[in-house]
C-alpha atoms as a PDB file:
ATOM      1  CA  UNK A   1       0.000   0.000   0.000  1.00  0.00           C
ATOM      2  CA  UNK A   2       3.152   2.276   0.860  1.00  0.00           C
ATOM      3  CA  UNK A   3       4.568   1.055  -2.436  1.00  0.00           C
ATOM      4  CA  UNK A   4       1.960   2.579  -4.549  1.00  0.00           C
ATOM      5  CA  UNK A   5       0.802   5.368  -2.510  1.00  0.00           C
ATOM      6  CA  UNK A   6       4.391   6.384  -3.292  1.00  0.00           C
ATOM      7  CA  UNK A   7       4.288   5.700  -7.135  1.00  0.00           C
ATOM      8  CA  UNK A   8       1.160   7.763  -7.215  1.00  0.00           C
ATOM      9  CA  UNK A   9       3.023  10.594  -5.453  1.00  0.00           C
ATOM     10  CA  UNK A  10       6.166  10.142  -8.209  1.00  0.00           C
ATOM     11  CA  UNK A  11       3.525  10.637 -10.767  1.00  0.00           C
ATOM     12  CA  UNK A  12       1.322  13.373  -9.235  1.00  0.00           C
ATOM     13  CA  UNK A  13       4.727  15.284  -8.952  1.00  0.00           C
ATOM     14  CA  UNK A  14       5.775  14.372 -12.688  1.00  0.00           C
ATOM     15  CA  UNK A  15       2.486  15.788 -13.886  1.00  0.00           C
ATOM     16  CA  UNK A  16       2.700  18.969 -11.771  1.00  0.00           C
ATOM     17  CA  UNK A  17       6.202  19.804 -13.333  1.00  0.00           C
ATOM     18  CA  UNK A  18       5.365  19.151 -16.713  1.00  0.00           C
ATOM     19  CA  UNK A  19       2.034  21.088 -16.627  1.00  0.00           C
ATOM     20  CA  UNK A  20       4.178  23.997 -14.821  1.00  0.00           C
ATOM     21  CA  UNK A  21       6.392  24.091 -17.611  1.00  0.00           C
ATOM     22  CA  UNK A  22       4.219  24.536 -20.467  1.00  0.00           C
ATOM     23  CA  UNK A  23       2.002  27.654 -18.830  1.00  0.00           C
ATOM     24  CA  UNK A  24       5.547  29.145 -19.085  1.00  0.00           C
ATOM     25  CA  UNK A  25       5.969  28.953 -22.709  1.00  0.00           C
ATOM     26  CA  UNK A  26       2.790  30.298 -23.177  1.00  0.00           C
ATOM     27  CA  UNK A  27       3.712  34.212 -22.089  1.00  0.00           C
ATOM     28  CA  UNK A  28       6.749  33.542 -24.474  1.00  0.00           C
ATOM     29  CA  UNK A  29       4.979  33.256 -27.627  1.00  0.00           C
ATOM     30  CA  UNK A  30       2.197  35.921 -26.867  1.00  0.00           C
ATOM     31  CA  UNK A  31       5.401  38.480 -25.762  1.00  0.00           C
ATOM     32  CA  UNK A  32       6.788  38.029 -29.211  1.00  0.00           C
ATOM     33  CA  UNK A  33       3.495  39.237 -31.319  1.00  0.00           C
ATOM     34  CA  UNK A  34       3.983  42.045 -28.055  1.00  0.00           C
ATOM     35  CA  UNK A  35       7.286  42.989 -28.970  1.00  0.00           C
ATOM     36  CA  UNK A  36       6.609  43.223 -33.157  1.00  0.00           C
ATOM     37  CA  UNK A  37       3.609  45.228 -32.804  1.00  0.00           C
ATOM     38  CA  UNK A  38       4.915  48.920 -31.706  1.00  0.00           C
ATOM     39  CA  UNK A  39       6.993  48.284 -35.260  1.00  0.00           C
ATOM     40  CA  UNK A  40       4.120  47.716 -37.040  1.00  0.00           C
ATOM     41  CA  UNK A  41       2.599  51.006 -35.617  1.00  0.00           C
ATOM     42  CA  UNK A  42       5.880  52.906 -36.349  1.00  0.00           C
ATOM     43  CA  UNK A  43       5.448  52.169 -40.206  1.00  0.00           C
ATOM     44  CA  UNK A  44       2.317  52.524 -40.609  1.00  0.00           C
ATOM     45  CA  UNK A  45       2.725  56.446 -39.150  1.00  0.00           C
ATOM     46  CA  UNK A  46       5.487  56.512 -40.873  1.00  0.00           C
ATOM     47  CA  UNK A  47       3.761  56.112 -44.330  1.00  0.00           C
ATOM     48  CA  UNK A  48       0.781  57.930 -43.531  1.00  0.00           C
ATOM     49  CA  UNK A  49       3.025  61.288 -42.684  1.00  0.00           C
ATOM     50  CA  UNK A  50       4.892  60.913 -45.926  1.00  0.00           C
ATOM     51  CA  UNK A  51       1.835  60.443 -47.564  1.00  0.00           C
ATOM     52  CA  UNK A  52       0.481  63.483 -46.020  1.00  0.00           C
ATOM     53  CA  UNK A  53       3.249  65.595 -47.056  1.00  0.00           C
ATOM     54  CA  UNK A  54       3.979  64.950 -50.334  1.00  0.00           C
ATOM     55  CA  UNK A  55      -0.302  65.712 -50.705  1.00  0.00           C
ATOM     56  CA  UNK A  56       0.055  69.109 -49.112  1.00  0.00           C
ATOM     57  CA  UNK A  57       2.952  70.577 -48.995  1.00  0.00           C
ATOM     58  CA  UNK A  58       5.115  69.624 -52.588  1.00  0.00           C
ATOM     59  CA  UNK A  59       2.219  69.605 -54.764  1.00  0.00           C
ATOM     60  CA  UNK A  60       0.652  72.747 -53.604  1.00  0.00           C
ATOM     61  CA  UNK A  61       4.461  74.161 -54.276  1.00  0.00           C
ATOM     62  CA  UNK A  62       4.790  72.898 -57.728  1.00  0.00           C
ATOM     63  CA  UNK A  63       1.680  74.141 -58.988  1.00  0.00           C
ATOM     64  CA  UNK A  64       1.980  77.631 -57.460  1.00  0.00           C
ATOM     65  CA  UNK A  65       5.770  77.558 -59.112  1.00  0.00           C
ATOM     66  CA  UNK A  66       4.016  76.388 -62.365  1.00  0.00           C
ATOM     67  CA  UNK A  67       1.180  79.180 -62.942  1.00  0.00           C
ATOM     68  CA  UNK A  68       3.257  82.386 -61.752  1.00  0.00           C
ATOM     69  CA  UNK A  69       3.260  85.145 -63.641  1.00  0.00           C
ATOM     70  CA  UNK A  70       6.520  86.614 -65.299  1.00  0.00           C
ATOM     71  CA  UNK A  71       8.106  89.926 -63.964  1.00  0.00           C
ATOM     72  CA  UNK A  72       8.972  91.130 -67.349  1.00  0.00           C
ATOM     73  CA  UNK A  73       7.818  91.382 -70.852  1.00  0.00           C
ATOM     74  CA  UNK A  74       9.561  91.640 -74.293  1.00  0.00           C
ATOM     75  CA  UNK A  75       7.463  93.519 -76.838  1.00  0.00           C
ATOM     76  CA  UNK A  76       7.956  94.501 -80.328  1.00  0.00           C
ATOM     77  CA  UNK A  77       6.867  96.769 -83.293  1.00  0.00           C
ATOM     78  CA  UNK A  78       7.739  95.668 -86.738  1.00  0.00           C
ATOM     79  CA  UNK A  79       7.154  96.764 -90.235  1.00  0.00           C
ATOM     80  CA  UNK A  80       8.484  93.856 -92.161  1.00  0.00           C
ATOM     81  CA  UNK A  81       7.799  95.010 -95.636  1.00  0.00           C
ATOM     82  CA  UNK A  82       5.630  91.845 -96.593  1.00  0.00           C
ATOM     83  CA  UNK A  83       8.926  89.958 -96.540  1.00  0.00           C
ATOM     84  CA  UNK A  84      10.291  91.155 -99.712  1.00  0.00           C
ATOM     85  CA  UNK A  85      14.293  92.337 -98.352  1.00  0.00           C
ATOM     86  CA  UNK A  86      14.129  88.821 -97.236  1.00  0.00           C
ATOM     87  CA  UNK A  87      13.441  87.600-100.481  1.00  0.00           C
ATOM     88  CA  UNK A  88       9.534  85.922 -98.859  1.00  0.00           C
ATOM     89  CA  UNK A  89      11.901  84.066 -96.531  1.00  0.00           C
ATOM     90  CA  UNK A  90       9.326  83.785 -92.936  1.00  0.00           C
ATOM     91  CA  UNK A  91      12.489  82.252 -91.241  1.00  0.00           C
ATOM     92  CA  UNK A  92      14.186  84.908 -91.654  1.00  0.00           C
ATOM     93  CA  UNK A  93      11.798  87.492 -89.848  1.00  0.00           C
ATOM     94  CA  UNK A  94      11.033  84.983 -87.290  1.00  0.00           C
ATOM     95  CA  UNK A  95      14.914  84.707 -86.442  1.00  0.00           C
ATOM     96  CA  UNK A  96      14.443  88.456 -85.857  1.00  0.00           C
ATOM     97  CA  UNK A  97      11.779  88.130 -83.419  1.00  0.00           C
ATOM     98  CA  UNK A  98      13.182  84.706 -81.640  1.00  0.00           C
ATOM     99  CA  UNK A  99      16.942  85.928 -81.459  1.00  0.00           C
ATOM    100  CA  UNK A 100      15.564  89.293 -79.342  1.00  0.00           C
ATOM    101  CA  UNK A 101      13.158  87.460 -76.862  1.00  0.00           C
ATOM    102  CA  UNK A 102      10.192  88.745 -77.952  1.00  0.00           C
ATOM    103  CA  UNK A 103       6.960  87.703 -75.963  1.00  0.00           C
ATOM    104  CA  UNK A 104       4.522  89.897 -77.868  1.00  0.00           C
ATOM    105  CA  UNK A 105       4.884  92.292 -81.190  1.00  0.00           C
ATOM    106  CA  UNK A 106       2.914  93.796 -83.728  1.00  0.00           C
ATOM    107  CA  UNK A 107       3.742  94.129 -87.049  1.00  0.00           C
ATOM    108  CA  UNK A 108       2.983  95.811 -90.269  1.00  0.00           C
ATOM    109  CA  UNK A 109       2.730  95.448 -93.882  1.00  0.00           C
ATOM    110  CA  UNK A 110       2.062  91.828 -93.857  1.00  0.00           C
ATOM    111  CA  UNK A 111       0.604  89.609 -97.005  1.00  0.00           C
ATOM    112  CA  UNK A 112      -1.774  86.915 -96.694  1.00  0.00           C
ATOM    113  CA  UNK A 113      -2.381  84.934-100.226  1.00  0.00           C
ATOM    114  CA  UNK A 114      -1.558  87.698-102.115  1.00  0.00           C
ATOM    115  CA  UNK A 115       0.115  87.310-105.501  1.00  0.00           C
ATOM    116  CA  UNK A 116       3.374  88.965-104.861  1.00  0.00           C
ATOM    117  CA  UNK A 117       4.079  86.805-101.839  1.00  0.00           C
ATOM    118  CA  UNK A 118       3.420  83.908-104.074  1.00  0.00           C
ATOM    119  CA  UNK A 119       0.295  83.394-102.320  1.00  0.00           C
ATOM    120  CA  UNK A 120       0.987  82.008 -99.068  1.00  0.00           C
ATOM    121  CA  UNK A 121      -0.107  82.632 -95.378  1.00  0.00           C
ATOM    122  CA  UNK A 122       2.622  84.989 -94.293  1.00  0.00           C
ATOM    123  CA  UNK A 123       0.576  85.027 -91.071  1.00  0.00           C
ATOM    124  CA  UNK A 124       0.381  81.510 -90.303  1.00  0.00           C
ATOM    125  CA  UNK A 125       3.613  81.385 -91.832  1.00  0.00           C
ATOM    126  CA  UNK A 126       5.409  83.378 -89.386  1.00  0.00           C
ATOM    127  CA  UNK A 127       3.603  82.160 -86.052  1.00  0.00           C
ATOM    128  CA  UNK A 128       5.067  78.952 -86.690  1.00  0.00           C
ATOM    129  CA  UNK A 129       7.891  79.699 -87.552  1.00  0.00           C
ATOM    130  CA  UNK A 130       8.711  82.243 -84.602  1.00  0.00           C
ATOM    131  CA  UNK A 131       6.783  79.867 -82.253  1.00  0.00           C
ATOM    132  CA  UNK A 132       4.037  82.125 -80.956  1.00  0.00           C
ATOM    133  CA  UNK A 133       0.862  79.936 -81.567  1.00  0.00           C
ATOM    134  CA  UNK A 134      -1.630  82.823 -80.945  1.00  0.00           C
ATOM    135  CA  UNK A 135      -2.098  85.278 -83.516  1.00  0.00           C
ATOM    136  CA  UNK A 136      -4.687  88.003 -85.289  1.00  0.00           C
ATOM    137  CA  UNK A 137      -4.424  88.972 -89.123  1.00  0.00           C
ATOM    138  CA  UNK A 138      -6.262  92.157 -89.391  1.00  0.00           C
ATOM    139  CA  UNK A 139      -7.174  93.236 -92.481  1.00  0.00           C
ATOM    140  CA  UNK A 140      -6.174  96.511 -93.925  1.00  0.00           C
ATOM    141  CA  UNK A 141      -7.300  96.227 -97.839  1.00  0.00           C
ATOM    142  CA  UNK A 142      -7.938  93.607-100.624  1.00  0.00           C
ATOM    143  CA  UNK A 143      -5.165  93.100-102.495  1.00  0.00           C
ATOM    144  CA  UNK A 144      -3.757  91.222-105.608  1.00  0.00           C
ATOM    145  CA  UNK A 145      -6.152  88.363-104.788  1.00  0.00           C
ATOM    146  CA  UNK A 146      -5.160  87.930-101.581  1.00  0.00           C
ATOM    147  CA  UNK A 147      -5.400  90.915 -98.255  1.00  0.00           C
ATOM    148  CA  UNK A 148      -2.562  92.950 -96.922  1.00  0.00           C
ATOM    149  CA  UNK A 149      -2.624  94.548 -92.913  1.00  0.00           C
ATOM    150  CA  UNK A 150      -1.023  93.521 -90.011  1.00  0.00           C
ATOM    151  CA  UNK A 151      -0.431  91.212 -87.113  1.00  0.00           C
ATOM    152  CA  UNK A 152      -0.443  90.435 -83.514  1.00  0.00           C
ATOM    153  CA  UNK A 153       1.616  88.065 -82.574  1.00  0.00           C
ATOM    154  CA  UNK A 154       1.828  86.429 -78.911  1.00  0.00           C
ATOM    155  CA  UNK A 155       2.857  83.720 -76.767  1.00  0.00           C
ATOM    156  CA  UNK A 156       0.366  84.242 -74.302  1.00  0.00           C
ATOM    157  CA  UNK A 157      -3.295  83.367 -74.960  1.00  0.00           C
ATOM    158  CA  UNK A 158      -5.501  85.727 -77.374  1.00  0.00           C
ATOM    159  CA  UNK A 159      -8.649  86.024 -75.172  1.00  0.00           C
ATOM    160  CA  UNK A 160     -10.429  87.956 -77.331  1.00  0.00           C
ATOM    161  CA  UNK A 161      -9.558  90.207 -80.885  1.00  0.00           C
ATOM    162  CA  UNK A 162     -11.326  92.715 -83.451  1.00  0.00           C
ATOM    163  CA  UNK A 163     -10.944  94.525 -86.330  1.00  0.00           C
ATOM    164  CA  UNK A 164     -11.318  98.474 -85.896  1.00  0.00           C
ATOM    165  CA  UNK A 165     -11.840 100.384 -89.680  1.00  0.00           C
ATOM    166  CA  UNK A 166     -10.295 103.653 -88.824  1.00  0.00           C
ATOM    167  CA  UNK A 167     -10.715 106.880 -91.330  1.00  0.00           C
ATOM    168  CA  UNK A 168      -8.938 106.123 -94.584  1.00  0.00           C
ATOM    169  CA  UNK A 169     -10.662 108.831 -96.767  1.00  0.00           C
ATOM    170  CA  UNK A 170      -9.969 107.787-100.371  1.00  0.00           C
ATOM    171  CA  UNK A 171      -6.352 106.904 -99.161  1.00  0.00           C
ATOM    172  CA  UNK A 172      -4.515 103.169 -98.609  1.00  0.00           C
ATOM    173  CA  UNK A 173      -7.261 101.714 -95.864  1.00  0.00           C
ATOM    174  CA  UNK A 174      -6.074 101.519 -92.233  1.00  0.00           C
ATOM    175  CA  UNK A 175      -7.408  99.565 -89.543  1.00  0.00           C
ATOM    176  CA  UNK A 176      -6.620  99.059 -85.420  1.00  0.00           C
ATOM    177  CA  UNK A 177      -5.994  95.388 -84.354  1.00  0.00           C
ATOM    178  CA  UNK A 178      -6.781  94.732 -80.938  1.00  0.00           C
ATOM    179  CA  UNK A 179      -6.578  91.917 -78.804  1.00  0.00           C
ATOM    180  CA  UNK A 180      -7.032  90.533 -75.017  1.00  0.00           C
ATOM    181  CA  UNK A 181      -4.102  88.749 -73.384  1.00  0.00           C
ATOM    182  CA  UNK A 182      -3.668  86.779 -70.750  1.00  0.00           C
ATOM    183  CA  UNK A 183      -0.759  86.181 -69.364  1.00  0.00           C
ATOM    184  CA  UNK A 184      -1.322  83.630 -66.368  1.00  0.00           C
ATOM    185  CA  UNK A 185      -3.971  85.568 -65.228  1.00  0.00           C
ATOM    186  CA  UNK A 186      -3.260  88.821 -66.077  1.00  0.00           C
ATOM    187  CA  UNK A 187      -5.041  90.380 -68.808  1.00  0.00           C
ATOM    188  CA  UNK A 188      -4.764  93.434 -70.418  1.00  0.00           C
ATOM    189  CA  UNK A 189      -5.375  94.616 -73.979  1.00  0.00           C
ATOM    190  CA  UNK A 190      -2.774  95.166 -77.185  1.00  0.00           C
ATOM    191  CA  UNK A 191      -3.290  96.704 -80.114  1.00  0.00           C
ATOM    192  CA  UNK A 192      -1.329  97.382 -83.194  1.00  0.00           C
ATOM    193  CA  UNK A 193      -1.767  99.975 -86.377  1.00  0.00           C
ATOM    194  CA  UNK A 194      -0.046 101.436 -89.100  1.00  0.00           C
ATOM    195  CA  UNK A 195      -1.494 105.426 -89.807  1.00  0.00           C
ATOM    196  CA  UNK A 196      -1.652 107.123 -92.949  1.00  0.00           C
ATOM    197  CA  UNK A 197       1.596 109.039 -94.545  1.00  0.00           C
ATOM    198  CA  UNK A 198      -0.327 111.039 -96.820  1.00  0.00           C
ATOM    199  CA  UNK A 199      -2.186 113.323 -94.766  1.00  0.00           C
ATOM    200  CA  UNK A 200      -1.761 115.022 -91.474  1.00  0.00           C
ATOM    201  CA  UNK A 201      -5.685 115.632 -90.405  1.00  0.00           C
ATOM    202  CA  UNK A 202      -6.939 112.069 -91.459  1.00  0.00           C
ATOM    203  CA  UNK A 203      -4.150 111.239 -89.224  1.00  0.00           C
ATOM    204  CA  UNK A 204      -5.123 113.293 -86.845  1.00  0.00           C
ATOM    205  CA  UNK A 205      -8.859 111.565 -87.643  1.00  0.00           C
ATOM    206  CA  UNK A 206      -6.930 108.410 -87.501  1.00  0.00           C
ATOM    207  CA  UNK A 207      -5.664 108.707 -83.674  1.00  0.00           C
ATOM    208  CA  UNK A 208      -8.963 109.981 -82.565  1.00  0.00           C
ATOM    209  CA  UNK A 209     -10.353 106.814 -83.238  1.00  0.00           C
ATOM    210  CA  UNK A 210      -7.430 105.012 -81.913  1.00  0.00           C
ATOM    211  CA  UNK A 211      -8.006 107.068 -78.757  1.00  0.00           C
ATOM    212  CA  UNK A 212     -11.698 105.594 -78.386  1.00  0.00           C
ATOM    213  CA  UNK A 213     -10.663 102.296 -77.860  1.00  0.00           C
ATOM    214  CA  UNK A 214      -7.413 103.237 -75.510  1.00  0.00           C
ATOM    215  CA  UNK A 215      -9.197 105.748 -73.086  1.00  0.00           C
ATOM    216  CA  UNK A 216     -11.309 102.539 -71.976  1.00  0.00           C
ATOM    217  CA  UNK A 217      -8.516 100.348 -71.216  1.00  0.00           C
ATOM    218  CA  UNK A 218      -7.209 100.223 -67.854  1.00  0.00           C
ATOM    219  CA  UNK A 219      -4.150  98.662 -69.161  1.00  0.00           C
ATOM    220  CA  UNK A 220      -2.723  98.480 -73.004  1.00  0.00           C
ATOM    221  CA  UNK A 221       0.154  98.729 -75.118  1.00  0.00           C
ATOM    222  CA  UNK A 222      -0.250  99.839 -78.900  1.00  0.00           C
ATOM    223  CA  UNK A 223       2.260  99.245 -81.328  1.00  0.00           C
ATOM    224  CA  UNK A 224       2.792 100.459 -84.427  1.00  0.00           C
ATOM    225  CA  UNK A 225       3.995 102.173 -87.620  1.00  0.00           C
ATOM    226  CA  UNK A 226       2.704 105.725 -87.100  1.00  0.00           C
ATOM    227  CA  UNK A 227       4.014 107.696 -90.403  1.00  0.00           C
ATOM    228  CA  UNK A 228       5.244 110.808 -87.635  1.00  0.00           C
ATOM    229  CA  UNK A 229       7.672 111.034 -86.266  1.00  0.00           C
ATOM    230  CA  UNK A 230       5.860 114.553 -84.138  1.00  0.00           C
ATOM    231  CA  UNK A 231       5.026 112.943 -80.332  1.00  0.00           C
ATOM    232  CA  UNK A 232       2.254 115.598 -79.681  1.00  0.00           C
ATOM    233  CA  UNK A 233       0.288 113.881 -82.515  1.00  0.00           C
ATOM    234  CA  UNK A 234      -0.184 111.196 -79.452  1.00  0.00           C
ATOM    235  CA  UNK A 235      -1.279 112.889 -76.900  1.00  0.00           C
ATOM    236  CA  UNK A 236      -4.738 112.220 -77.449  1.00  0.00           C
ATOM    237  CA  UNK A 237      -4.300 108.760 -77.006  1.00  0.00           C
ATOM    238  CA  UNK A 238      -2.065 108.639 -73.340  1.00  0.00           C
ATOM    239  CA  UNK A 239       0.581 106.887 -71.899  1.00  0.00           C
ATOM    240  CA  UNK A 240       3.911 106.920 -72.430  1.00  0.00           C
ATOM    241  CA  UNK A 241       5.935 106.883 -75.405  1.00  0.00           C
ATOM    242  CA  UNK A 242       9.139 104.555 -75.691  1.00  0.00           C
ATOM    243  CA  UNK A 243      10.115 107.369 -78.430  1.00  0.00           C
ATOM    244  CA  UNK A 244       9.875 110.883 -77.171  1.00  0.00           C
ATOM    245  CA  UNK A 245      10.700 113.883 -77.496  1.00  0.00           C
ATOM    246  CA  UNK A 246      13.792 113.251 -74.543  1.00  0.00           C
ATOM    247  CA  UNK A 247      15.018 110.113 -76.323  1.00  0.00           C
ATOM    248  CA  UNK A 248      14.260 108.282 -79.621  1.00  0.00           C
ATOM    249  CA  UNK A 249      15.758 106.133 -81.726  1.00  0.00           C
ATOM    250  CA  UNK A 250      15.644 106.036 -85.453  1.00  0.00           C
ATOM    251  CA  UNK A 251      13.260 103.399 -86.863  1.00  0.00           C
ATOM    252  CA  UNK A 252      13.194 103.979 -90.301  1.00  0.00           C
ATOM    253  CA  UNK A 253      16.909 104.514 -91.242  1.00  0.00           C
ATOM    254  CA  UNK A 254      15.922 106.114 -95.292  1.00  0.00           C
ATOM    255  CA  UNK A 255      14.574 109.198 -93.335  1.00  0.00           C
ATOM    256  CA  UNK A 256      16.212 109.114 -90.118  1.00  0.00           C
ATOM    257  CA  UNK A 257      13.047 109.358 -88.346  1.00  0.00           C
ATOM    258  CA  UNK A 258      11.318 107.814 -85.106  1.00  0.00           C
ATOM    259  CA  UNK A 259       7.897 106.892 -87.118  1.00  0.00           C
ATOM    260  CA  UNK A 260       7.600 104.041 -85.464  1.00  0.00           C
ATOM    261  CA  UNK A 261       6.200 103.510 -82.035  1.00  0.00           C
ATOM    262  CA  UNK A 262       5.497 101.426 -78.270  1.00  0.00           C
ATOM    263  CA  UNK A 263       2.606 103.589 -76.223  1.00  0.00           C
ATOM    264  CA  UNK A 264       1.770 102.034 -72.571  1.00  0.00           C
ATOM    265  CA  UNK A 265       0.597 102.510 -69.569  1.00  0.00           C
ATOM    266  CA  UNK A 266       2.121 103.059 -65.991  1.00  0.00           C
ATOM    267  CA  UNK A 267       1.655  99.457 -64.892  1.00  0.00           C
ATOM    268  CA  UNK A 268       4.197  99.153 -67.440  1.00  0.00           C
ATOM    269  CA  UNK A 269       7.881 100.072 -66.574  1.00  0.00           C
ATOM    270  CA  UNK A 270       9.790 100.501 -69.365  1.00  0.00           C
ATOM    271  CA  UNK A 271      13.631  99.089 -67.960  1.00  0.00           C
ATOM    272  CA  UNK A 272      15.300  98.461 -71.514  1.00  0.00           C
ATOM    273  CA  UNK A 273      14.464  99.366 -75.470  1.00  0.00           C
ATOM    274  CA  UNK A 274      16.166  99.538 -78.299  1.00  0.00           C
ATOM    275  CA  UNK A 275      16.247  98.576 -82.154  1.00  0.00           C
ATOM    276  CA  UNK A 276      17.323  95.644 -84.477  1.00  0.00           C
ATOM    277  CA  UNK A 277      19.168  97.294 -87.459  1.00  0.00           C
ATOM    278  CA  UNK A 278      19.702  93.738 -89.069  1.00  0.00           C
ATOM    279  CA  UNK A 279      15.633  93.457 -89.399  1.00  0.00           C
ATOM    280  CA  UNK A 280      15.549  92.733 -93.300  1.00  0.00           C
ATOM    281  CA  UNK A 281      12.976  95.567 -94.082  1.00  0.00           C
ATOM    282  CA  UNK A 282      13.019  99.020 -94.759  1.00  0.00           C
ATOM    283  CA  UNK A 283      12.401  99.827 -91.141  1.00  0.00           C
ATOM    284  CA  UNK A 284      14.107  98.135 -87.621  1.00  0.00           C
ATOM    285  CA  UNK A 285      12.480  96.761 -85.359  1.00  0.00           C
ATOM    286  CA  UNK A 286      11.661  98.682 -82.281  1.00  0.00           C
ATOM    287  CA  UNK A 287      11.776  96.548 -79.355  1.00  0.00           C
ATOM    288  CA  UNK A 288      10.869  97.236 -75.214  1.00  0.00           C
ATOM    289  CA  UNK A 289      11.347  95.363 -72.304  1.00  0.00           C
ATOM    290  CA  UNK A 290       9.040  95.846 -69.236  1.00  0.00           C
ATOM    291  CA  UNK A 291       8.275  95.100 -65.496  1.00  0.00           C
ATOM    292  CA  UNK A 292       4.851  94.247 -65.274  1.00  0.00           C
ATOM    293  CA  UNK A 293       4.189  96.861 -61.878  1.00  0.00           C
END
């Protein structure tokens, strides 16, 4: 009876220690999961704050960086003769306006389909060629089966354009481009001309009208080849005058005379000019630089 009461104490003991010993391995395994999971949470807020920043704070940044407006603007006025000193060669008057920077610039005396320019688009012509994809032909007669005027060329987006008749009497007929641009946001208006030679009052006639369209505008530049060289002639039509009577330079070299012209505004300031005397016409190209105020 001794002999198995102790056998059955052996085995009571054996069972104890073995049962002991597992409830110990049991807080080992459940520690590990433990120990992993405050790395698991460390990632995961990890993630989620790079996540977050690259949503609001780069791409806010880029964007902003991406639609700013420029300081400065490069503007020109250009009589290119239809192209003929440059034998009809577009390239050649668009490496004009490329090599000096130009964002904007009117020009004059320019053929579309006529029969002297062989009948192509000089307007289409020269947009692609200079790379300004935004342009307005504006008609200034009918001529050898095609039209002959002038053009607004741009970088920036053309808004909005027309086609002013001004005063022409039984003389050449003239007409006022004018166009809306927007330049990331900023829009003002630009127009571009080229007055009558023959005759000081329908000049005169001619600025009036060119003065009804300015004295709205809040902001504009007008280009343009002005046949006068006398700067009270555009008084009536205010702003400022890159040629003056202070300083001017000579546009059309046969003469010696200032007849061509940049008028603006005061949220325009001029900070360089000039002229291209390699311009492959009978007249350089004037040419202004401005901060946009």
């Amino acid at each position: 009876m001794k002999i198995k009461l102790t056998i059955a104490l052996v085995l009571f003991s054996l069972l104890c220690s073995i049962f002991v010993s597992c409830n110990k391995a049991t807080p080992a395994e459940t520690t590990a999961p433990e120990t992993q999971s405050p790395v698991t949470d460390s990632t995961a807020e990890t993630t989620e704050e790079a996540t977050t920043e690259e949503i609001t704070t780069e791409a806010p940044e880029t964007t902003e960086e991406e639609i700013k407006m420029p300081n400065t603007i490069r503007i020109g006025s250009y009589n290119i003769k239809h192209a003929a000193d440059a034998k009809l060669n577009l390239k050649t008057i668009a490496k004009v306006i490329t090599d000096n920077n130009l964002d904007i610039v009117g020009i004059q005396e320019v053929d579309l389909r006529t029969k002297r320019s062989n009948g192509i688009d000089q307007p289409r012509m020269l947009a692609d060629a200079a790379g300004m994809p935004y342009y307005v032909f504006v008609r200034g007669i009918d001529y050898q089966g095609g039209q002959y005027g002038t053009l607004i060329l741009s970088k920036y987006p053309i808004v909005s354009s027309e086609v002013i008749p001004l005063e022409s009497w039984d003389k050449e007929g003239r007409a006022l481009g004018h166009a809306v641009i927007d330049i990331e946001g900023f829009r003002f208006d630009f127009f571009n001309t080229h007055l009558s030679y023959e005759d000081k009052t329908l000049r005169e006639l001619q600025f009036a009208e060119v003065a009804e369209k300015t004295k709205v505008c809040e902001d504009f530049i007008l280009t343009g080849d002005f046949n006068t060289a006398d700067f009270n002639e555009f008084t009536v039509v205010g702003g400022n005058l890159i040629n003056n009577t202070a300083r001017w330079y000579p546009t059309f070299p046969g003469g010696n005379s200032a007849i061509d012209n940049i008028v603006y505004t005061d949220r325009f300031k001029e900070i360089a000019s000039g002229t291209v005397t390699q311009s492959y016409s009978d007249h350089y190209m004037l040419w202004a630089e401005f901060e946009i105020n």
